[in-house]
C-alpha atoms as a PDB file:
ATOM      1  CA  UNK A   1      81.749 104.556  97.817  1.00  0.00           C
ATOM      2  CA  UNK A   2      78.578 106.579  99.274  1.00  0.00           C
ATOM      3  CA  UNK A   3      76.142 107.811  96.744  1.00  0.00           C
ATOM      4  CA  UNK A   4      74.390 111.014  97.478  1.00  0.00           C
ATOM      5  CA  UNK A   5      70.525 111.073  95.749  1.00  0.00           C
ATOM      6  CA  UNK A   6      69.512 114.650  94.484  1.00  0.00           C
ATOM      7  CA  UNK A   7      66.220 115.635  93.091  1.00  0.00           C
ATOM      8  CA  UNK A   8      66.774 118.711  90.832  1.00  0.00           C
ATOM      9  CA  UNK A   9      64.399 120.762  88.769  1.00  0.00           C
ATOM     10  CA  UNK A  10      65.065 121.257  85.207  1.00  0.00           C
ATOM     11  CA  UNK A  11      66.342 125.104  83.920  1.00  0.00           C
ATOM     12  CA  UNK A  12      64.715 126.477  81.213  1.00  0.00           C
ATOM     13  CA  UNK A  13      66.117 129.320  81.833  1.00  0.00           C
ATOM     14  CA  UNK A  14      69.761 130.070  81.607  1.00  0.00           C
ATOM     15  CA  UNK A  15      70.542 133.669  82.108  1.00  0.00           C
ATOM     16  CA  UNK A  16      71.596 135.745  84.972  1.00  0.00           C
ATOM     17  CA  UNK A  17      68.140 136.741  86.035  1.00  0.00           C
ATOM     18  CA  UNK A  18      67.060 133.510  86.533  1.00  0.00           C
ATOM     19  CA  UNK A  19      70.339 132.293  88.317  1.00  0.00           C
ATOM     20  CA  UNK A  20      70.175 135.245  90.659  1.00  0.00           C
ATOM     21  CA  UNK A  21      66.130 134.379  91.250  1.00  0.00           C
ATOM     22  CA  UNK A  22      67.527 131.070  91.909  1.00  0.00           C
ATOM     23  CA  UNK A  23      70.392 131.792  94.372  1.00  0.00           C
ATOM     24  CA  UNK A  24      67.701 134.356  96.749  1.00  0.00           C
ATOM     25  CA  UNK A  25      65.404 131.018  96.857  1.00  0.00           C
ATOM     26  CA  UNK A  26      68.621 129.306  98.642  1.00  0.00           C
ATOM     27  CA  UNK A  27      69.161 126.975  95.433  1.00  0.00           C
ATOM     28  CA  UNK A  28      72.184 126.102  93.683  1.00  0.00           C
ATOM     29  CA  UNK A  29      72.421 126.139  89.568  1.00  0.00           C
ATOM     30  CA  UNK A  30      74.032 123.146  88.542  1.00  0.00           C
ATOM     31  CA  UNK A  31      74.799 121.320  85.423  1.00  0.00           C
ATOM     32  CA  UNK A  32      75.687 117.870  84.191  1.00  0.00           C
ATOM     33  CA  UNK A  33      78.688 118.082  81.334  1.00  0.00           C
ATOM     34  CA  UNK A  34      79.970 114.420  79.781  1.00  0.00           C
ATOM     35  CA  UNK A  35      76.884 113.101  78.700  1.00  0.00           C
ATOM     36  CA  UNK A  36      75.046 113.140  75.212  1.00  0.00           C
ATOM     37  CA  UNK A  37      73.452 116.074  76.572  1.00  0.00           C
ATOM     38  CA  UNK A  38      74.385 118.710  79.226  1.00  0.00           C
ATOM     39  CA  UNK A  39      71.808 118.750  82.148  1.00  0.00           C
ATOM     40  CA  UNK A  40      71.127 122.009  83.553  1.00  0.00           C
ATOM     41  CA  UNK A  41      69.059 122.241  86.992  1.00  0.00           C
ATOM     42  CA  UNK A  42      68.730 123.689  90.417  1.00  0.00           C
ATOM     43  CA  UNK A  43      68.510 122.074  94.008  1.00  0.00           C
ATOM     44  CA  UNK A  44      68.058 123.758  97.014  1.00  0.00           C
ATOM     45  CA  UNK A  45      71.751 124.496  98.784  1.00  0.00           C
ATOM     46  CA  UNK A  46      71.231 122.122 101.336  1.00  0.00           C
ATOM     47  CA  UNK A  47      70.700 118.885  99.434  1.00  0.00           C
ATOM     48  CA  UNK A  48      74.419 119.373  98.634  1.00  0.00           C
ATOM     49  CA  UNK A  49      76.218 119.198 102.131  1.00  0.00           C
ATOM     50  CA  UNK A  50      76.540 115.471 102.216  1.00  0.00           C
ATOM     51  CA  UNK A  51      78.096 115.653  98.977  1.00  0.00           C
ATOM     52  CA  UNK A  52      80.402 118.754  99.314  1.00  0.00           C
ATOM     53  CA  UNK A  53      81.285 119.279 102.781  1.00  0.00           C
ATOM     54  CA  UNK A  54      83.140 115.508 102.792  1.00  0.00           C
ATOM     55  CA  UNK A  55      86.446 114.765 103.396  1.00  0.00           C
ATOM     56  CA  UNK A  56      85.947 111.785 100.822  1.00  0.00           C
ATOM     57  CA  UNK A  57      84.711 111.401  97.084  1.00  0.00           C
ATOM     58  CA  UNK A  58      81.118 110.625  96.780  1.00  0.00           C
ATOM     59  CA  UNK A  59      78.837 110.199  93.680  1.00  0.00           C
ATOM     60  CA  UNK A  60      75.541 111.787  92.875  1.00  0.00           C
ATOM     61  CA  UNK A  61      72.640 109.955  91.828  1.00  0.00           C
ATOM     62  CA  UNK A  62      70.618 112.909  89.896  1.00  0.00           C
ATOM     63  CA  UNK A  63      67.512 112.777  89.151  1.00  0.00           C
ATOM     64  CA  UNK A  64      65.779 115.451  86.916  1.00  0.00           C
ATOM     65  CA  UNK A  65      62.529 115.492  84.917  1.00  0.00           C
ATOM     66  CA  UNK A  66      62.106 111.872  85.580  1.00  0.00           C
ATOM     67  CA  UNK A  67      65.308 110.734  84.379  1.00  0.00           C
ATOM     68  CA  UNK A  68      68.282 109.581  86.977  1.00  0.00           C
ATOM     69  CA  UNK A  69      72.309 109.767  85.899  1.00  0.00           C
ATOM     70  CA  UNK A  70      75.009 109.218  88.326  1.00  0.00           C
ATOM     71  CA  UNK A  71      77.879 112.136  88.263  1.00  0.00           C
ATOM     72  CA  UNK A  72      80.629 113.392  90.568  1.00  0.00           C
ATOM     73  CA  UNK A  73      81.178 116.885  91.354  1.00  0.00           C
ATOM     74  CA  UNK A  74      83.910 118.603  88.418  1.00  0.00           C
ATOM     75  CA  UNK A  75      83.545 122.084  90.466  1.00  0.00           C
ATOM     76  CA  UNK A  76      82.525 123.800  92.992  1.00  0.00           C
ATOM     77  CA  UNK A  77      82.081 127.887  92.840  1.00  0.00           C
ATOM     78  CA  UNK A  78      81.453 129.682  96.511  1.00  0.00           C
ATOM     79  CA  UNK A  79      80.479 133.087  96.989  1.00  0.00           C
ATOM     80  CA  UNK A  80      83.627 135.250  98.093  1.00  0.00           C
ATOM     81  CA  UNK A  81      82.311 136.926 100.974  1.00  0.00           C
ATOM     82  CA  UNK A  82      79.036 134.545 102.317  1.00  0.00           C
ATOM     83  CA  UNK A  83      81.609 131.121 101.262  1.00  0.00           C
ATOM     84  CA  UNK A  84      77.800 130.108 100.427  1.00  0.00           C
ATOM     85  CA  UNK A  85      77.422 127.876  97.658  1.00  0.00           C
ATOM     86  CA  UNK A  86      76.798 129.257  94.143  1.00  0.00           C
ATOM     87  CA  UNK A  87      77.199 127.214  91.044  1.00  0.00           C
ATOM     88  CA  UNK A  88      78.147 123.278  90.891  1.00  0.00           C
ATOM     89  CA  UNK A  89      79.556 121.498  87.693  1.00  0.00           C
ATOM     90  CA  UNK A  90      79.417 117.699  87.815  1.00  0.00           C
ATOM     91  CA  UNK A  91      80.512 115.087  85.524  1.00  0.00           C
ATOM     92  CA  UNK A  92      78.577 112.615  84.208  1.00  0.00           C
ATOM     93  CA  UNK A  93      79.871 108.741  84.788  1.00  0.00           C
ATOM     94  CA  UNK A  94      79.595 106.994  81.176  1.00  0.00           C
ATOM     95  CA  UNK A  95      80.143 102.940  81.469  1.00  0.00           C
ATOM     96  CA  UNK A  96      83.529 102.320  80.228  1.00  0.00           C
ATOM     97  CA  UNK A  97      84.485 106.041  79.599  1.00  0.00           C
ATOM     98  CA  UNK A  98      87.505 107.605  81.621  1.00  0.00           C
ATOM     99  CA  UNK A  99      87.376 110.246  84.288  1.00  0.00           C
ATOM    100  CA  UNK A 100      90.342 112.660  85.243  1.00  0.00           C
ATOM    101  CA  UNK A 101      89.106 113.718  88.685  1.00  0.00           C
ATOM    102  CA  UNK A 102      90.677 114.062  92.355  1.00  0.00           C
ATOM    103  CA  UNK A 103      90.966 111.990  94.754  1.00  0.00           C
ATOM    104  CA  UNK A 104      91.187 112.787  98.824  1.00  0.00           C
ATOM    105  CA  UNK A 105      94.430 111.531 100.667  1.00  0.00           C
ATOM    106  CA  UNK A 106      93.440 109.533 103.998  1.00  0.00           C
ATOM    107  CA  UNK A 107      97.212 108.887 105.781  1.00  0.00           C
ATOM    108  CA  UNK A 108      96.942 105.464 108.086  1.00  0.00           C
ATOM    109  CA  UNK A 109      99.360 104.252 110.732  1.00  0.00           C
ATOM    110  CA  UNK A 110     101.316 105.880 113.483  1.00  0.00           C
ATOM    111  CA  UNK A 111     104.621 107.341 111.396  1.00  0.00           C
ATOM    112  CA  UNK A 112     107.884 106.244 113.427  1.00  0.00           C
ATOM    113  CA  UNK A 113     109.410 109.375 112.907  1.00  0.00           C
ATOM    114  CA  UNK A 114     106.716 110.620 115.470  1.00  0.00           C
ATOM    115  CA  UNK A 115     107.207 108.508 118.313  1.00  0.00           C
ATOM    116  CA  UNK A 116     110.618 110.278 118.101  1.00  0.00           C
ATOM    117  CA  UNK A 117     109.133 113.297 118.324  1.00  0.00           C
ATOM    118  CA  UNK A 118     108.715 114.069 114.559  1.00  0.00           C
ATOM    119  CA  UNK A 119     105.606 116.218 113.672  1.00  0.00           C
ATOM    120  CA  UNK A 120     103.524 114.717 110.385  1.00  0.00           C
ATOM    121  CA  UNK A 121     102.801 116.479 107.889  1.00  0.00           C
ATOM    122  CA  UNK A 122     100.041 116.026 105.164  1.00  0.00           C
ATOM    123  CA  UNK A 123     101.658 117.935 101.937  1.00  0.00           C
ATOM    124  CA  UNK A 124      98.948 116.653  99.735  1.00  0.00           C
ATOM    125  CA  UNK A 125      95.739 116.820 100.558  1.00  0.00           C
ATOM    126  CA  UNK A 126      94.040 115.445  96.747  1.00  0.00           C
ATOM    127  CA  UNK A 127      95.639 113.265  93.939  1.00  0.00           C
ATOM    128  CA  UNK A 128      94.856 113.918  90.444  1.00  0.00           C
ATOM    129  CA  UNK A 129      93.766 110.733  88.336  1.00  0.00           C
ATOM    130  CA  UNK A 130      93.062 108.886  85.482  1.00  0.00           C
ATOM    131  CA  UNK A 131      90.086 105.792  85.955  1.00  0.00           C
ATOM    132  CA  UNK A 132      86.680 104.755  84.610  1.00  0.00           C
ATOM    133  CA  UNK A 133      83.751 104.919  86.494  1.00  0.00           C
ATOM    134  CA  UNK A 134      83.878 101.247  88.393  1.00  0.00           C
ATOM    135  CA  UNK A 135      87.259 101.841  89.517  1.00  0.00           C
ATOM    136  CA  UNK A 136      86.416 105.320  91.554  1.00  0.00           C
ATOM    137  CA  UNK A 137      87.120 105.248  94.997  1.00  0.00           C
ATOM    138  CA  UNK A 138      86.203 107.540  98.113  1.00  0.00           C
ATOM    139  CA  UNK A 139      89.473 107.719  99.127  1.00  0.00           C
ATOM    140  CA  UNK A 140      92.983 106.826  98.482  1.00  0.00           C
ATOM    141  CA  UNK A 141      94.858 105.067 101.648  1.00  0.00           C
ATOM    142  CA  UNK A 142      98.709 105.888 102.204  1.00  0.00           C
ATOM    143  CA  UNK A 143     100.786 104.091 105.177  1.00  0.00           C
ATOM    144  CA  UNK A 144     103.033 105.976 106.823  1.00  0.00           C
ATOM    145  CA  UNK A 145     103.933 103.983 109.727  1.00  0.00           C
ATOM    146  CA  UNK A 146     107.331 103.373 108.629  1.00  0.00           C
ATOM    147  CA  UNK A 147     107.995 107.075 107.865  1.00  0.00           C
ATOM    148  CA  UNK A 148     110.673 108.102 109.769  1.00  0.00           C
ATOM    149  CA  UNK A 149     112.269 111.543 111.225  1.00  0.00           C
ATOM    150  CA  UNK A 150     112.999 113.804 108.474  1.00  0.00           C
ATOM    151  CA  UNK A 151     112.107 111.593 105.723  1.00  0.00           C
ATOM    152  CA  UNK A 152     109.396 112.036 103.282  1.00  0.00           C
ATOM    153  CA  UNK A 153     107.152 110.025 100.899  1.00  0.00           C
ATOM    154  CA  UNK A 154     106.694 111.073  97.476  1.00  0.00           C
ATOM    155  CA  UNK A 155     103.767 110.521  95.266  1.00  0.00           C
ATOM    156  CA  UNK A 156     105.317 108.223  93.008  1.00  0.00           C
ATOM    157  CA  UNK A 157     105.611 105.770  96.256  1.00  0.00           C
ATOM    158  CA  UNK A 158     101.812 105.702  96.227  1.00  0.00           C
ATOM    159  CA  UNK A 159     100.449 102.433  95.598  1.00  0.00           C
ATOM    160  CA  UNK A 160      96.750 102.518  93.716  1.00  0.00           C
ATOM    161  CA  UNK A 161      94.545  99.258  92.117  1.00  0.00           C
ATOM    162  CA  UNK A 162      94.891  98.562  88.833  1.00  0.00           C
ATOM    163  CA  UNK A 163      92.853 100.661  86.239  1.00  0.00           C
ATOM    164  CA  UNK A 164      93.902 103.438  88.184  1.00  0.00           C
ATOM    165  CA  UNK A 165      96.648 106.564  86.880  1.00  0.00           C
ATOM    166  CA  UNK A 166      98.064 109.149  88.871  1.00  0.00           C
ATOM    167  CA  UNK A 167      98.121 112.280  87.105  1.00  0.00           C
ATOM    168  CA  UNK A 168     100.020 114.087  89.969  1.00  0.00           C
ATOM    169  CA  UNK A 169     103.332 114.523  89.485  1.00  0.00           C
ATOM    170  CA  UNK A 170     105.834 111.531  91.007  1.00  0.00           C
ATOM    171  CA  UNK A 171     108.244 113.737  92.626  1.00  0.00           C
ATOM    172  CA  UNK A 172     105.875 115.702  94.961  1.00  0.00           C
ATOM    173  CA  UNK A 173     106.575 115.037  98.674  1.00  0.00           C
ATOM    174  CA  UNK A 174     102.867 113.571  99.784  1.00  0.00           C
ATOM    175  CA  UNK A 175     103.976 113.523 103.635  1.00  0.00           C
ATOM    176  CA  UNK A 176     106.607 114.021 105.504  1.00  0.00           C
ATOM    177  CA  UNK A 177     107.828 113.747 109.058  1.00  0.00           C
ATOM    178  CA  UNK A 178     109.230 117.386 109.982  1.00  0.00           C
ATOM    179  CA  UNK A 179     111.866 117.604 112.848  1.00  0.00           C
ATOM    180  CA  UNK A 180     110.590 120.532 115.527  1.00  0.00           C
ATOM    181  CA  UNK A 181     112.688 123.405 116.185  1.00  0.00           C
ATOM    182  CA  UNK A 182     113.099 122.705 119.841  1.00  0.00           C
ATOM    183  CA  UNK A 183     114.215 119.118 118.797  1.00  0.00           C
ATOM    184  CA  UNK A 184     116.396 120.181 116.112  1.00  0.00           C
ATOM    185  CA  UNK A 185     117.972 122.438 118.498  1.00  0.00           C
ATOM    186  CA  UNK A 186     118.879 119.451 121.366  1.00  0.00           C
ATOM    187  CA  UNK A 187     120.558 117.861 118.439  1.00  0.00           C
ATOM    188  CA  UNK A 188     123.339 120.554 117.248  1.00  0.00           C
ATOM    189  CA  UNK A 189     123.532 120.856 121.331  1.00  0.00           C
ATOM    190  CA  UNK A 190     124.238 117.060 121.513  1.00  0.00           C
ATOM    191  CA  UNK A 191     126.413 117.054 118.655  1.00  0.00           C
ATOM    192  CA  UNK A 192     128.369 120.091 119.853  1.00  0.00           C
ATOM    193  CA  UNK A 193     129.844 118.386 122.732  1.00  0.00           C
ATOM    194  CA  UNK A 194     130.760 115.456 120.618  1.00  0.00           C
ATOM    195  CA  UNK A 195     132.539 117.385 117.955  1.00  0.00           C
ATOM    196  CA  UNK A 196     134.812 119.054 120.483  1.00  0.00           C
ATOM    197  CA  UNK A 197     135.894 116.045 122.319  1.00  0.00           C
ATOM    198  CA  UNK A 198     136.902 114.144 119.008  1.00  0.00           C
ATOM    199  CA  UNK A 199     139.214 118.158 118.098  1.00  0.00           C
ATOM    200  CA  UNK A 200     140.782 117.255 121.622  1.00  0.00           C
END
């Protein structure tokens, strides 16, 4: 799992002058929540597009005032019109102590259902989960080569290491293998003909 190093400057100031000071200099407010102490500092906007614009979980190694804690990101807040960048929440990682966080969905193999002309579909992009720090992973892996045409794989299917708890509900379809129009089409055709010689 890739760790992202940050150098942030402590905020001694917490209202919305100083955040909106902040934001024109092209930093980010941010602050550190699950440790004996919440950490509030800034970084400029583009020391977080390693860790942000990812298609996997990364940590942070943070280092303010001299003193380094590794976190995840709890939240990102974008501006609605600019999509820029404008608060970050992390969570701190605590030895021992559990996380609830989400977890990207990487789908592996070529689905059967496919090379019958099937189109897959990702349904579920993040899983929700339970862990402690050592068992965090950047991604979680699901095989859907044996997925086949019209069939689906639910969440409760997933396998995960142990130390590790889905949170996500069991019975939501993850991926699923979605028969085409056209296709579905030169079936009834197909089965037309059939149905009418078996009446006869």
């Amino acid at each position: 799992m890739k760790t992202i190093a940050l150098e942030g400057t402590l905020r001694s100031e917490l209202g919305k002058k100083s955040t909106k000071a902040l934001r024109k200099e092209e930093s980010v407010p941010c602050v550190v929540y699950g440790g004996e102490n919440n950490i509030h500092f800034s970084a400029p906007a583009k020391a977080f597009r390693d860790l942000i614009y990812t298609n996997e979980l990364r940590k942070a190694s943070i280092t303010v005032d001299g003193k380094s804690v590794e976190a995840i990101v709890k939240d990102v807040q974008f501006h609605p019109v600019t999509d820029k960048i404008v608060h970050i929440d992390f969570l701190q990682l605590v030895e021992g102590q559990t996380v609830l966080t989400e977890i990207p969905v990487r789908l592996v193999g070529n689905a059967a259902g496919v090379k019958t002309g099937g189109v897959l579909v990702q349904k579920v992009r993040k899983l929700k989960l339970k862990t402690t720090p050592n068992n965090l992973t950047a991604s979680i892996e699901v095989d859907v080569a044996k997925l086949e045409l019209g069939k689906s794989i639910r969440v409760r299917e997933v396998n995960v290491a142990d130390g590790i708890q889905i949170v996500t509900n069991g019975g939501t379809p993850l991926a699923s293998v979605d028969i085409p129009r056209a296709l579905r089409s030169a079936q009834s055709a197909t089965a037309e003909p059939a149905a009418d010689t078996v009446a006869k």
